[in-house]
C-alpha atoms as a PDB file:
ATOM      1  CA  UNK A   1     -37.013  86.835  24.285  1.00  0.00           C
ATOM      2  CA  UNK A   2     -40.068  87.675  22.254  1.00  0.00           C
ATOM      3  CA  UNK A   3     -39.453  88.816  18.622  1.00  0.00           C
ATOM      4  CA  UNK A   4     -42.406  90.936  16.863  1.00  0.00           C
ATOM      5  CA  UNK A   5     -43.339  89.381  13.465  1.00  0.00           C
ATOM      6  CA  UNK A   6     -43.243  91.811  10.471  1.00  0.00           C
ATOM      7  CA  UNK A   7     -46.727  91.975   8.392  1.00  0.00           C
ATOM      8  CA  UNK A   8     -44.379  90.656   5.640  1.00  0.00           C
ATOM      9  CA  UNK A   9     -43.482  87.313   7.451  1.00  0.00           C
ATOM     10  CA  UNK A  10     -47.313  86.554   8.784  1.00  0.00           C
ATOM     11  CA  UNK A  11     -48.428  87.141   5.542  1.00  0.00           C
ATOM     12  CA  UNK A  12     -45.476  84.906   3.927  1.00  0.00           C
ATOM     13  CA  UNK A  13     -46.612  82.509   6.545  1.00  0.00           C
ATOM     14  CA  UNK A  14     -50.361  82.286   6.347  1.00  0.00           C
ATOM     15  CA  UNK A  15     -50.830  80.463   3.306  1.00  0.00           C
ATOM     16  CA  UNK A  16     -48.339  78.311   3.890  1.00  0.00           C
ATOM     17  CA  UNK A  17     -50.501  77.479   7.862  1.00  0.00           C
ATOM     18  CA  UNK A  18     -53.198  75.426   6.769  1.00  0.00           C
ATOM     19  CA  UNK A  19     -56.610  75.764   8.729  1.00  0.00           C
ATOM     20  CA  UNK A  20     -56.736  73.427  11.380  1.00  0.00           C
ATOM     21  CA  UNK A  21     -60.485  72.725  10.045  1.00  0.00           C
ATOM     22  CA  UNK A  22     -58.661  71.511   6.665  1.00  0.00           C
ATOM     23  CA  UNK A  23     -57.798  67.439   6.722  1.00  0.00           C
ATOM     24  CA  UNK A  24     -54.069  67.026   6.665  1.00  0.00           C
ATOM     25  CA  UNK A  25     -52.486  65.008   3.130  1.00  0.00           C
ATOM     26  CA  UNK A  26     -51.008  61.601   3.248  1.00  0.00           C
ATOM     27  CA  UNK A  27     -47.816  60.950   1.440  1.00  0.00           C
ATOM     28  CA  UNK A  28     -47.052  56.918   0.856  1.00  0.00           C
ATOM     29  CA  UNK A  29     -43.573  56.152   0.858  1.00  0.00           C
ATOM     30  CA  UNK A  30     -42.366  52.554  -0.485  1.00  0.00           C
ATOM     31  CA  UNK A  31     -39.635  50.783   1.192  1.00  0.00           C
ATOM     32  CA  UNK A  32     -38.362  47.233   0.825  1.00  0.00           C
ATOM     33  CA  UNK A  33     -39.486  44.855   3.485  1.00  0.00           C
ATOM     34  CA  UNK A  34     -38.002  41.702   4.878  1.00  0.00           C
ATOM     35  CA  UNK A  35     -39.686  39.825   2.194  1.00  0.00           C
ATOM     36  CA  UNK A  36     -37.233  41.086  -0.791  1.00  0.00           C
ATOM     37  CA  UNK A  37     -34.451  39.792   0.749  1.00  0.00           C
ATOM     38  CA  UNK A  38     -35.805  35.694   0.033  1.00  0.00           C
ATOM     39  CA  UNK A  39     -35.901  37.075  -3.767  1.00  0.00           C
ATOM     40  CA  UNK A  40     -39.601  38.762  -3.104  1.00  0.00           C
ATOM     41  CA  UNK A  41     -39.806  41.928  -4.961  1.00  0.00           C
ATOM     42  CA  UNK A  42     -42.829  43.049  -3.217  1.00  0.00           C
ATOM     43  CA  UNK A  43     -42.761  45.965  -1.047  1.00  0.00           C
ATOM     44  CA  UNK A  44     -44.849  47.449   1.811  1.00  0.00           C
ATOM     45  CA  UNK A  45     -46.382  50.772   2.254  1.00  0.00           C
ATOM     46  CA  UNK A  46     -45.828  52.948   4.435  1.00  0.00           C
ATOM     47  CA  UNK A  47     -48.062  55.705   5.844  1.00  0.00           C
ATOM     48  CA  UNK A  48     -46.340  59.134   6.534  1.00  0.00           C
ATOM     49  CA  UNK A  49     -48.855  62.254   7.907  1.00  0.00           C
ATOM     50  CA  UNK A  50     -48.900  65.379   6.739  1.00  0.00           C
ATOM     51  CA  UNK A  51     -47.956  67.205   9.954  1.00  0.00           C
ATOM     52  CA  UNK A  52     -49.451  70.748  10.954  1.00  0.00           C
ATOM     53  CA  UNK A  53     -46.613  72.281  12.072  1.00  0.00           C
ATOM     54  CA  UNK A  54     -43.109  71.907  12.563  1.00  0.00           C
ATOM     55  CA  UNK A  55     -43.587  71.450  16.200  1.00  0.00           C
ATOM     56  CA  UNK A  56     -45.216  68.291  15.132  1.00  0.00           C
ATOM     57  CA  UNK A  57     -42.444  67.269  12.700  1.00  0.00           C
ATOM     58  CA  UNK A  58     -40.778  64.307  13.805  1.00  0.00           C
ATOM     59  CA  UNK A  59     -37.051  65.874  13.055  1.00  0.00           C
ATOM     60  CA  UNK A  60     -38.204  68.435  15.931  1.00  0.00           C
ATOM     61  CA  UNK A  61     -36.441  67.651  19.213  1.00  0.00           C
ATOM     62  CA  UNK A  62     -39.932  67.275  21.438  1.00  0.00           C
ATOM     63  CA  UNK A  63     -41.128  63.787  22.312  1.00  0.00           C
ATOM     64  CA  UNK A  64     -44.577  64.267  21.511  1.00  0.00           C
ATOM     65  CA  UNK A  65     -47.589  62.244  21.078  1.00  0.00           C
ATOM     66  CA  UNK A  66     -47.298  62.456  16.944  1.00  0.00           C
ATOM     67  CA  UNK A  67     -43.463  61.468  16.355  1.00  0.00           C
ATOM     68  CA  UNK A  68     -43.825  58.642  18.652  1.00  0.00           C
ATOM     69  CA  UNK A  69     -47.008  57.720  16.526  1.00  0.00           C
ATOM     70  CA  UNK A  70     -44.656  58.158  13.591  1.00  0.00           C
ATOM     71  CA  UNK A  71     -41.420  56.563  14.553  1.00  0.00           C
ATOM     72  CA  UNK A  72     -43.697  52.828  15.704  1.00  0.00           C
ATOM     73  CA  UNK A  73     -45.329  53.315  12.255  1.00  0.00           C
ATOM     74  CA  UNK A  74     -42.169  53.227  10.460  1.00  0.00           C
ATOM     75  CA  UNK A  75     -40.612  50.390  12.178  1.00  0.00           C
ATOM     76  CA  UNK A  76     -43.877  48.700  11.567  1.00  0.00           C
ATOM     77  CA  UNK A  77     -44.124  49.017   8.364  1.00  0.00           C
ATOM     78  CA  UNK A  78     -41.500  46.279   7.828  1.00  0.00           C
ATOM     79  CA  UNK A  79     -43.736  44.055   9.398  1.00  0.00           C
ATOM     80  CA  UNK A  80     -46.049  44.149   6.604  1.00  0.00           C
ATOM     81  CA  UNK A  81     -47.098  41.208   4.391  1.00  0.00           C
ATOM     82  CA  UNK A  82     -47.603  41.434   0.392  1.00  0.00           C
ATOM     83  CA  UNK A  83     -51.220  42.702   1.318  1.00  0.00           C
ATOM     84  CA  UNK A  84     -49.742  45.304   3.219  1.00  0.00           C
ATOM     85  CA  UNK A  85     -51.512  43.752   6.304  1.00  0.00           C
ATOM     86  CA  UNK A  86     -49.685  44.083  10.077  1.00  0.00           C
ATOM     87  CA  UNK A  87     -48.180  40.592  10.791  1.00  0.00           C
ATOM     88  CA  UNK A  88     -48.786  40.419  14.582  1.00  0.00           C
ATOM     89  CA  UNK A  89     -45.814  39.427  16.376  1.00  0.00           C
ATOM     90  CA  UNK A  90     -45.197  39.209  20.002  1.00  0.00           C
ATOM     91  CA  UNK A  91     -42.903  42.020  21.692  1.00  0.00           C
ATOM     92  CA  UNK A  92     -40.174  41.664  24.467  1.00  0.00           C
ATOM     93  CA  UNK A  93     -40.044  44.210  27.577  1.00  0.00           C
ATOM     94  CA  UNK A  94     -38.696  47.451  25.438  1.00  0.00           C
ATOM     95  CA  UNK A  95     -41.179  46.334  23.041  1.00  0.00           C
ATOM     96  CA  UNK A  96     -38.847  44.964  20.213  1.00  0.00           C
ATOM     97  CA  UNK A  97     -40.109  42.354  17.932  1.00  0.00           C
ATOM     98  CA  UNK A  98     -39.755  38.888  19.166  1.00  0.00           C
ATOM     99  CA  UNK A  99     -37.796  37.186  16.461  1.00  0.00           C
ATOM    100  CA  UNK A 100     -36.908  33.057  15.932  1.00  0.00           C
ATOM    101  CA  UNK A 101     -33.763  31.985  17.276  1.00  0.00           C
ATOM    102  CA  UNK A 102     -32.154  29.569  14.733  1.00  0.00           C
ATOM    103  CA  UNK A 103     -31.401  26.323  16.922  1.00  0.00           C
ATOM    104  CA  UNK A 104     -28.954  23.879  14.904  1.00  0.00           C
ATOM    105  CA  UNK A 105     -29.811  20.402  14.781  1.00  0.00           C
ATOM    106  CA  UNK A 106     -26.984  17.746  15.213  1.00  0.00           C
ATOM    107  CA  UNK A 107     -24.162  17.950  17.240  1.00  0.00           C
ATOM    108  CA  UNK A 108     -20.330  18.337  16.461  1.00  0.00           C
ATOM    109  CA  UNK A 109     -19.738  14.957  17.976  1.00  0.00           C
ATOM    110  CA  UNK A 110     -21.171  13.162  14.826  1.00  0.00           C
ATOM    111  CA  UNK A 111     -19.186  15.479  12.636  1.00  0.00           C
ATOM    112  CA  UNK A 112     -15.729  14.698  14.306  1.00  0.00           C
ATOM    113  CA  UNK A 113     -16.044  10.761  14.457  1.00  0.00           C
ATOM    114  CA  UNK A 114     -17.094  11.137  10.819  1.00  0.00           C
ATOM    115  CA  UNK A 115     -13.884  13.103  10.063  1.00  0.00           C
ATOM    116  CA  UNK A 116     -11.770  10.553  12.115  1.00  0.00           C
ATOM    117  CA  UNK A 117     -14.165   7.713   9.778  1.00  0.00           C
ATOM    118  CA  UNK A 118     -12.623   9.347   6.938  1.00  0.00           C
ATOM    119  CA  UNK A 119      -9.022   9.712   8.242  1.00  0.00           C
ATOM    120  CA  UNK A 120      -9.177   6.322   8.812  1.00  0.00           C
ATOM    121  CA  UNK A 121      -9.925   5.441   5.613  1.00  0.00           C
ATOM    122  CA  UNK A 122      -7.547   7.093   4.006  1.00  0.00           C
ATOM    123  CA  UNK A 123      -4.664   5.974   6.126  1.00  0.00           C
ATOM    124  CA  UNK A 124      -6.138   2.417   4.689  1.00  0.00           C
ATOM    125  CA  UNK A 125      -6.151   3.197   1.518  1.00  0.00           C
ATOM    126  CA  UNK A 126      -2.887   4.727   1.358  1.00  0.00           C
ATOM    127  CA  UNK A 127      -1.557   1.485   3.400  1.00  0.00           C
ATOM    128  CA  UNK A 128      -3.277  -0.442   0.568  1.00  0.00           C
ATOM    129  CA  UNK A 129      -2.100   1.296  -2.575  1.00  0.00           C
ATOM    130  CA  UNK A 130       1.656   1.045  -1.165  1.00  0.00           C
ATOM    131  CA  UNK A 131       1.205  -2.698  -0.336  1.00  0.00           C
ATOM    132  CA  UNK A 132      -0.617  -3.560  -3.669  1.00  0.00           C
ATOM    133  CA  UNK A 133       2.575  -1.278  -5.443  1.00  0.00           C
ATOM    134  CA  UNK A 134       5.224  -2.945  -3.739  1.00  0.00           C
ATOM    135  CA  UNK A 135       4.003  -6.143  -4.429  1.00  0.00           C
ATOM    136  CA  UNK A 136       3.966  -4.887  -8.082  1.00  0.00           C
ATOM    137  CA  UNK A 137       7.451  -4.319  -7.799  1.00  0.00           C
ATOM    138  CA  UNK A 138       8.460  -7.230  -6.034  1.00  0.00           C
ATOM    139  CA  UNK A 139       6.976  -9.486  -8.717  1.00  0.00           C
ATOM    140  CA  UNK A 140       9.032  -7.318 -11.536  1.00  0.00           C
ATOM    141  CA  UNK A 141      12.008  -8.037 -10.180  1.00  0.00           C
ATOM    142  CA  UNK A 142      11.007 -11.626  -9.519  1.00  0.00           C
ATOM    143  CA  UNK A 143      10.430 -11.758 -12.755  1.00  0.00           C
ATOM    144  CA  UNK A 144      13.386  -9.903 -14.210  1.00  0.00           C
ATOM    145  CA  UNK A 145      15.721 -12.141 -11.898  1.00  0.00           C
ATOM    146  CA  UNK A 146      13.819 -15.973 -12.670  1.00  0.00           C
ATOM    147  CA  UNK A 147      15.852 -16.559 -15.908  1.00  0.00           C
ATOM    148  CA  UNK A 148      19.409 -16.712 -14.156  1.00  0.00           C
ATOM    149  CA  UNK A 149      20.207 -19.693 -12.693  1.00  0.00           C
ATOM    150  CA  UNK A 150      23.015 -21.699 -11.815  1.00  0.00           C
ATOM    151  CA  UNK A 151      24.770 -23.578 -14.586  1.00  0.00           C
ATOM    152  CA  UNK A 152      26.742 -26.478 -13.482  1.00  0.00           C
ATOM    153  CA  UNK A 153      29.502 -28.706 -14.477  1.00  0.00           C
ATOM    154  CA  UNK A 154      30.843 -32.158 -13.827  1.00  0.00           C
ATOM    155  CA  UNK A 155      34.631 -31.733 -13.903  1.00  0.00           C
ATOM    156  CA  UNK A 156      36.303 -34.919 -12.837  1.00  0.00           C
ATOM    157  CA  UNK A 157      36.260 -37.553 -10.251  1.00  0.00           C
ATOM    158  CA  UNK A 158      39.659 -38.391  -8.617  1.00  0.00           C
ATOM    159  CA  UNK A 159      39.964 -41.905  -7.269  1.00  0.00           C
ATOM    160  CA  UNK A 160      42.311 -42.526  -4.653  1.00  0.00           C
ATOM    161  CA  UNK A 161      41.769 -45.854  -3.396  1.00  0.00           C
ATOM    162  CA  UNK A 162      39.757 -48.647  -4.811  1.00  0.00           C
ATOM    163  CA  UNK A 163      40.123 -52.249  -3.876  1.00  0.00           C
ATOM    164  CA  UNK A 164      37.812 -55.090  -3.617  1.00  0.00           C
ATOM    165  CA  UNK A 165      37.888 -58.196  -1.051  1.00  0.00           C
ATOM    166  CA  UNK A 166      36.249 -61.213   0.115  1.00  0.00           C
ATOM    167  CA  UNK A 167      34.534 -60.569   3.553  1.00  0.00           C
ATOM    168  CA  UNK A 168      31.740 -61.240   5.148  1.00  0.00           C
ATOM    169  CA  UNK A 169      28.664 -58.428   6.814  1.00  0.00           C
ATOM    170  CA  UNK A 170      27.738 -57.703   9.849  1.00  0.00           C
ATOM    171  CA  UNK A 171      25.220 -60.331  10.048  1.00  0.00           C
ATOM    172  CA  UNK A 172      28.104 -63.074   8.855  1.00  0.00           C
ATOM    173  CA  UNK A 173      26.870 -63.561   5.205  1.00  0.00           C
ATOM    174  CA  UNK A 174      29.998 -64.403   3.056  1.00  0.00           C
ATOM    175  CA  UNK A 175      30.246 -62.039  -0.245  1.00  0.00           C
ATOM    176  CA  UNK A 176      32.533 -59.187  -2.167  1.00  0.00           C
ATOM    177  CA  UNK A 177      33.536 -56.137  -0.034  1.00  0.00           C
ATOM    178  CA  UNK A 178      33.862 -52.633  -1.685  1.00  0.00           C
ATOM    179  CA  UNK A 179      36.469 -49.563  -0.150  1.00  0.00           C
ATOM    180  CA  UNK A 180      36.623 -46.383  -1.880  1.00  0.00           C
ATOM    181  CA  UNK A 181      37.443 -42.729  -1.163  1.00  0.00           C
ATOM    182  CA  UNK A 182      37.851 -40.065  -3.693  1.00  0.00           C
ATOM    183  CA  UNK A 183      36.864 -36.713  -4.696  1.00  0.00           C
ATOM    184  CA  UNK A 184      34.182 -34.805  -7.226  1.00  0.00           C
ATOM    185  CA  UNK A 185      35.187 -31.654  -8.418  1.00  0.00           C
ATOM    186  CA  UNK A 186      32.176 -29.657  -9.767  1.00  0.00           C
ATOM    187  CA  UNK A 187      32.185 -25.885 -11.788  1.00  0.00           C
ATOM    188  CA  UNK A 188      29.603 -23.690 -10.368  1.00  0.00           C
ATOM    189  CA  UNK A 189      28.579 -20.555 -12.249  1.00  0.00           C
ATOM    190  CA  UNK A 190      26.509 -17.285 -10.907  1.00  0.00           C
ATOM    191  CA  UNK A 191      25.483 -15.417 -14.302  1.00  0.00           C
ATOM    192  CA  UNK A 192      23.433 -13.078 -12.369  1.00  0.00           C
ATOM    193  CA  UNK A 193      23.810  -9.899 -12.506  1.00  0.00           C
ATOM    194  CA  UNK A 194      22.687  -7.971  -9.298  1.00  0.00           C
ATOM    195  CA  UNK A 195      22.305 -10.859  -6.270  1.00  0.00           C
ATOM    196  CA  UNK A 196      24.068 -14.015  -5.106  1.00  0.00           C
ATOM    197  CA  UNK A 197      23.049 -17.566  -4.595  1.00  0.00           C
ATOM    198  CA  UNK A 198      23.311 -20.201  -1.585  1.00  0.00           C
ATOM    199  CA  UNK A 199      24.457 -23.626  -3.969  1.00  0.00           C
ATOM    200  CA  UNK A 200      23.344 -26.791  -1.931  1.00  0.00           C
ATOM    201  CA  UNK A 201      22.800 -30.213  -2.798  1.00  0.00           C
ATOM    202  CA  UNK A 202      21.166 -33.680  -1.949  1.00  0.00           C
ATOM    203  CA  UNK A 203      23.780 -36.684  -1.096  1.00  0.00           C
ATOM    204  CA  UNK A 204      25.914 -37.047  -3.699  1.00  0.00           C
ATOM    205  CA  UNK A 205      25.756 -40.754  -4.739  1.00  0.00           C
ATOM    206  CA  UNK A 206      28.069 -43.123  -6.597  1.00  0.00           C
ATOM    207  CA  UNK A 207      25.795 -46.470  -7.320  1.00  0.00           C
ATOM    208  CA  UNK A 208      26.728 -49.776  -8.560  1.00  0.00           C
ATOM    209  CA  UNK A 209      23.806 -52.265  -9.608  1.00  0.00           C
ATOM    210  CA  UNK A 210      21.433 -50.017  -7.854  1.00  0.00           C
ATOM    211  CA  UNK A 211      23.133 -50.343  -4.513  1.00  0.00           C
ATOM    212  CA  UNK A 212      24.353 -46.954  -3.572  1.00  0.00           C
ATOM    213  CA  UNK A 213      28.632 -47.855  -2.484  1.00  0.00           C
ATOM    214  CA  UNK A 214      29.833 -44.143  -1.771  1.00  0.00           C
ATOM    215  CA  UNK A 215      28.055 -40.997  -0.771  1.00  0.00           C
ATOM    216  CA  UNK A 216      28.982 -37.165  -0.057  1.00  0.00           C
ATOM    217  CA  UNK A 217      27.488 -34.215   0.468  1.00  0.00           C
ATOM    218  CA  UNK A 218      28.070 -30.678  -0.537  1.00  0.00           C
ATOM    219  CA  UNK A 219      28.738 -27.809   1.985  1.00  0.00           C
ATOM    220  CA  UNK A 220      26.357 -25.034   1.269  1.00  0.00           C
ATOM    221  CA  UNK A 221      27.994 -22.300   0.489  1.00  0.00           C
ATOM    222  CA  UNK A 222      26.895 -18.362  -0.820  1.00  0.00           C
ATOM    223  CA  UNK A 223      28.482 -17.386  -3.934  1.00  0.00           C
ATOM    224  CA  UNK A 224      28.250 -13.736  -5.402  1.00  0.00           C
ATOM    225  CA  UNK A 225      27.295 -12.436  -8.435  1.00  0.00           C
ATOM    226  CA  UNK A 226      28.885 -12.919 -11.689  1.00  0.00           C
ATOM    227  CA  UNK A 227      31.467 -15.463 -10.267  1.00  0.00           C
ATOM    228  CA  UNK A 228      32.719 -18.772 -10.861  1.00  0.00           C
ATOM    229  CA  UNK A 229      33.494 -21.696  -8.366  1.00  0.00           C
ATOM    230  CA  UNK A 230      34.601 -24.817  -8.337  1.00  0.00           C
ATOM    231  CA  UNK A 231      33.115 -27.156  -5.557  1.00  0.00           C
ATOM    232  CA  UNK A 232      34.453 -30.032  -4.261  1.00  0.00           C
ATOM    233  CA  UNK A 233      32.509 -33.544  -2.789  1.00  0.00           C
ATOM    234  CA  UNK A 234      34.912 -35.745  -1.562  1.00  0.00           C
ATOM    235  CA  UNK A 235      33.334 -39.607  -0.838  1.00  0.00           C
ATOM    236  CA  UNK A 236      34.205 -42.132   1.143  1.00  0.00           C
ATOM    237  CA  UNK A 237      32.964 -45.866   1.319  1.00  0.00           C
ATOM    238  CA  UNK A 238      34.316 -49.214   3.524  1.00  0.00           C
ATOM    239  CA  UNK A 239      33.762 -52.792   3.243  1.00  0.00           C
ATOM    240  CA  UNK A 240      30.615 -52.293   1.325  1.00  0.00           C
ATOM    241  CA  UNK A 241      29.405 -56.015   0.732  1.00  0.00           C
ATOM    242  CA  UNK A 242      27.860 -55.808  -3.112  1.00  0.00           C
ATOM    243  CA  UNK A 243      26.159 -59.259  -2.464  1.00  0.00           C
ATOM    244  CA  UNK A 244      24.662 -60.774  -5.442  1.00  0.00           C
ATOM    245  CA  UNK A 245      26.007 -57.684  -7.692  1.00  0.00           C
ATOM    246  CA  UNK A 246      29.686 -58.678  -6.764  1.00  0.00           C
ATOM    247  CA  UNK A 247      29.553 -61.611  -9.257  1.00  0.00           C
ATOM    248  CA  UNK A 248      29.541 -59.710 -12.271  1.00  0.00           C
ATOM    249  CA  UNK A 249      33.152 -58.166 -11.230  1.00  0.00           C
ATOM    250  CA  UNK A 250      35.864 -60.284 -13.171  1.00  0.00           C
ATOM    251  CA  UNK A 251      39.126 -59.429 -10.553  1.00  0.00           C
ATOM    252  CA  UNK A 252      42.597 -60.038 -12.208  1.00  0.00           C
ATOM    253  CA  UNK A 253      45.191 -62.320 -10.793  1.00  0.00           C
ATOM    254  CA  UNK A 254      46.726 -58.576 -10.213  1.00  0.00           C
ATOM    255  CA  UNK A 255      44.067 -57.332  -8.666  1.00  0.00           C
ATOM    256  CA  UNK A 256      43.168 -55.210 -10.928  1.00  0.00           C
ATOM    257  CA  UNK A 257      39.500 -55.243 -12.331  1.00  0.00           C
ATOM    258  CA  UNK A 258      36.691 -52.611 -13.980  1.00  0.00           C
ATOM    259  CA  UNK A 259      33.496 -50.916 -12.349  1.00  0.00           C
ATOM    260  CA  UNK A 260      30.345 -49.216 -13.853  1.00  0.00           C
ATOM    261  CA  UNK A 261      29.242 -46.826 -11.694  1.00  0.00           C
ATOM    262  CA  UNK A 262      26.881 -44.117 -11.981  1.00  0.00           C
ATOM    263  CA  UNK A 263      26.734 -40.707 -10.448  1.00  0.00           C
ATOM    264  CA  UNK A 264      23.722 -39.339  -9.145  1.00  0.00           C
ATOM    265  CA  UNK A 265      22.845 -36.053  -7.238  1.00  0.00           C
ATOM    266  CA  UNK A 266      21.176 -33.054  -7.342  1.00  0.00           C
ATOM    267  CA  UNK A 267      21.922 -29.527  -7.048  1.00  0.00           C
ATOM    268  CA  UNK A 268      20.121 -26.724  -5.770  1.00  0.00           C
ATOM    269  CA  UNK A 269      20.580 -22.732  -6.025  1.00  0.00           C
ATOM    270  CA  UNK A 270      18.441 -20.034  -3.690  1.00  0.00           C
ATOM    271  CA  UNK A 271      19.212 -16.372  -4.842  1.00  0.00           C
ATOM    272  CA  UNK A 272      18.083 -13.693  -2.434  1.00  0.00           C
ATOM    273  CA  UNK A 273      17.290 -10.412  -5.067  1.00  0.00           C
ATOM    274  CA  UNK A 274      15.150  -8.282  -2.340  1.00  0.00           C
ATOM    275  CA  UNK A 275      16.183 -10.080   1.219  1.00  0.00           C
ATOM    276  CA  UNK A 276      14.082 -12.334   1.970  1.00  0.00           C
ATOM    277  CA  UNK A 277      10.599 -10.916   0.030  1.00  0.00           C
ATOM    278  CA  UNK A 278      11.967 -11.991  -3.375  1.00  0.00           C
ATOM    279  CA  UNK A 279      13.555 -14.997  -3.897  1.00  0.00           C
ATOM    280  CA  UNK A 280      14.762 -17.275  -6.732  1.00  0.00           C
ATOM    281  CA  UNK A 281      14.844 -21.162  -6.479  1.00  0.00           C
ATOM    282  CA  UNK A 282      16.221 -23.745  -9.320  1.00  0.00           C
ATOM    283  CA  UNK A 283      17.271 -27.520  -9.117  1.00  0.00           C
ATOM    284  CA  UNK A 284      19.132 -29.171 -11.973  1.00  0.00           C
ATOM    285  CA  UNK A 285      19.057 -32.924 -11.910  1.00  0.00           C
ATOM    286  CA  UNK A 286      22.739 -34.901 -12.751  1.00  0.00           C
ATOM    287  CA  UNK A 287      23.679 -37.759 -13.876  1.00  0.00           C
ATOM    288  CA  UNK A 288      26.806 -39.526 -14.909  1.00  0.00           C
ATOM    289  CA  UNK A 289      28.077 -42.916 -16.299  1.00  0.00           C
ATOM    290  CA  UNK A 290      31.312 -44.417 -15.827  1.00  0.00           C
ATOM    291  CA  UNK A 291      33.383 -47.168 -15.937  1.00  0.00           C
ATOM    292  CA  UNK A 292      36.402 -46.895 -12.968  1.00  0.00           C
ATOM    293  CA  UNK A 293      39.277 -48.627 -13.143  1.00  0.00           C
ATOM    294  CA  UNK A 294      40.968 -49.767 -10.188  1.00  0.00           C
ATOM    295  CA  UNK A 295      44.919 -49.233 -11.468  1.00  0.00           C
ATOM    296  CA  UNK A 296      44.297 -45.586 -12.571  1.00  0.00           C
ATOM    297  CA  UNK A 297      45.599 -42.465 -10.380  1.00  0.00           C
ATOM    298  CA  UNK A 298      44.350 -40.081 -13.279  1.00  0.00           C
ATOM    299  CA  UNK A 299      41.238 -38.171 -12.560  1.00  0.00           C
ATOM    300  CA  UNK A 300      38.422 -38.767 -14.770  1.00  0.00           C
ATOM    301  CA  UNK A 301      37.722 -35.867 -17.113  1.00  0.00           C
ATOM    302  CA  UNK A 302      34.166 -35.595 -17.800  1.00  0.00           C
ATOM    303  CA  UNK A 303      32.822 -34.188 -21.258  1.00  0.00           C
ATOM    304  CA  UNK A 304      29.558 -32.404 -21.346  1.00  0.00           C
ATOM    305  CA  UNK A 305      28.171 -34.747 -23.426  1.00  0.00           C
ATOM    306  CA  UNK A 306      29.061 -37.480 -20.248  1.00  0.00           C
ATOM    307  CA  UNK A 307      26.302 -36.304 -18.580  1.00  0.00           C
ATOM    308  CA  UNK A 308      22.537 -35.763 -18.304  1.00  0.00           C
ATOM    309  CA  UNK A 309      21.501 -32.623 -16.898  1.00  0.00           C
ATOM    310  CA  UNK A 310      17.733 -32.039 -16.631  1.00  0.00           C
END
């Protein structure tokens, strides 16, 4: 449908129409290119015509020669350098800008056996520091439980037979002949306060002139904490010849005579504070000196001061 113009509207219009003789304006518009976004704040400039008409306007719906001239000079524009040059790129098939694809060096192979490296590592350390605290520990309490140890007594020595006789060895020599058998009572005391001990001891010895006449032993034995216990060695010697030593014995027409002896052993305590990890070990050194009569039935009392304890 045609619509007549008014002479109101043409001549509204005509100065408005430029002459198509007349050179059209250029506007510059600034934008922001790529650039600005590394911390540039250069810009590039952008050419926009001065169209004719609105037929020519880029906003109009045509796809004419002028808004596709338009639309590849805007999206070239951001192309620009500082200079406001045209950085020539190459273009794909729908003639987009070919851009860098970002390739990442390294694979993730090197990154996972570093984490498992580092895993590692810790799991050692940790291992470590628990070992190197526990060992801390240990020697605390080691320390804590070294000044308890075993205190031991000499009680008595009950004799229950003791004789001597003319004999002869095994090998025929003529000379004195010991027998003896008795018993050694002994007071063994735990002051510790939070393990037990095993008691043991070397052979208990009972020596006359350096020759050893009578020996025992003492059963080992675990005593708990804090207690008291008296142990018992019980000895046993017959026909000892005493050789040489045997002359020195003055025997009564009654039989009944006198013997220096000497008592010898050593006893020995293990405490157990953390199982087996942390353990305590003493020794205390004894010895006694008598003189045994062979008539008595009384067991020997022995005083502290008796003995040497070392």
């Amino acid at each position: 449908m045609l619509h007549t113009k008014s002479e109101s509207d043409i001549t509204s219009l005509a100065p408005s129409s430029p002459s198509r003789s007349q050179k059209g304006l250029v506007y510059y518009v600034q934008s922001p290119s790529r650039d600005s976004q590394d911390g540039d704040k250069s810009s590039s400039i952008q050419a926009t015509p001065n169209f004719r008409s609105p037929m020519e306007s880029p906003s109009h719906p045509s796809l004419g020669r002028h808004s596709r001239n338009s639309s590849s000079s805007r999206f070239s524009g951001i192309f620009r350098s500082h200079s406001g040059r045209k950085l020539h790129r190459k273009r794909n098939d729908k003639g987009w800008p070919e851009c860098n694809v970002i390739v990442e060096e390294g694979k993730y192979e090197g990154y996972d056996d570093e984490k498992r490296l580092t895993r590692r590592l810790q799991a050692l350390l940790a291992l470590f520091s628990f070992i190197v605290l526990f060992t801390i520990l240990c020697l605390i309490i080691w320390g804590a439980a070294r000044p308890y140890k075993a205190e031991i007594t000499v009680k008595s020595l009950a004799v229950n037979n003791l004789y001597i006789g003319q004999g002869s060895d095994s090998s025929g020599v003529i000379t004195k002949l010991l027998t003896l058998n008795g018993s050694l009572h002994l007071g063994v005391h735990n002051p510790a306060t939070f393990f037990g001990i095993h008691v043991s001891s070397t052979p208990v010895n009972l020596v006359y002139s350096e020759i050893v006449i009578a020996t025992g032993q003492l059963k080992k034995y675990y005593q708990q904490r804090k207690s008291r216990r008296t142990a018992i060695v019980n000895f046993e010697a017959s026909k000892v010849p005493l050789y040489g030593a045997g002359s020195s014995l003055v025997v009564a027409d009654n039989g009944v005579f006198e013997i220096p002896l000497r008592l010898e052993f050593e006893i020995r305590s293990k405490g157990e504070v953390v199982g087996k990890l942390v353990t305590t070990k003493h020794r205390r050194q004894i010895s006694c000196n008598m003189t045994l009569p062979s008539n008595t039935i009384k067991p020997i009392r022995f005083r502290k001061s008796s003995c040497i304890y070392k």
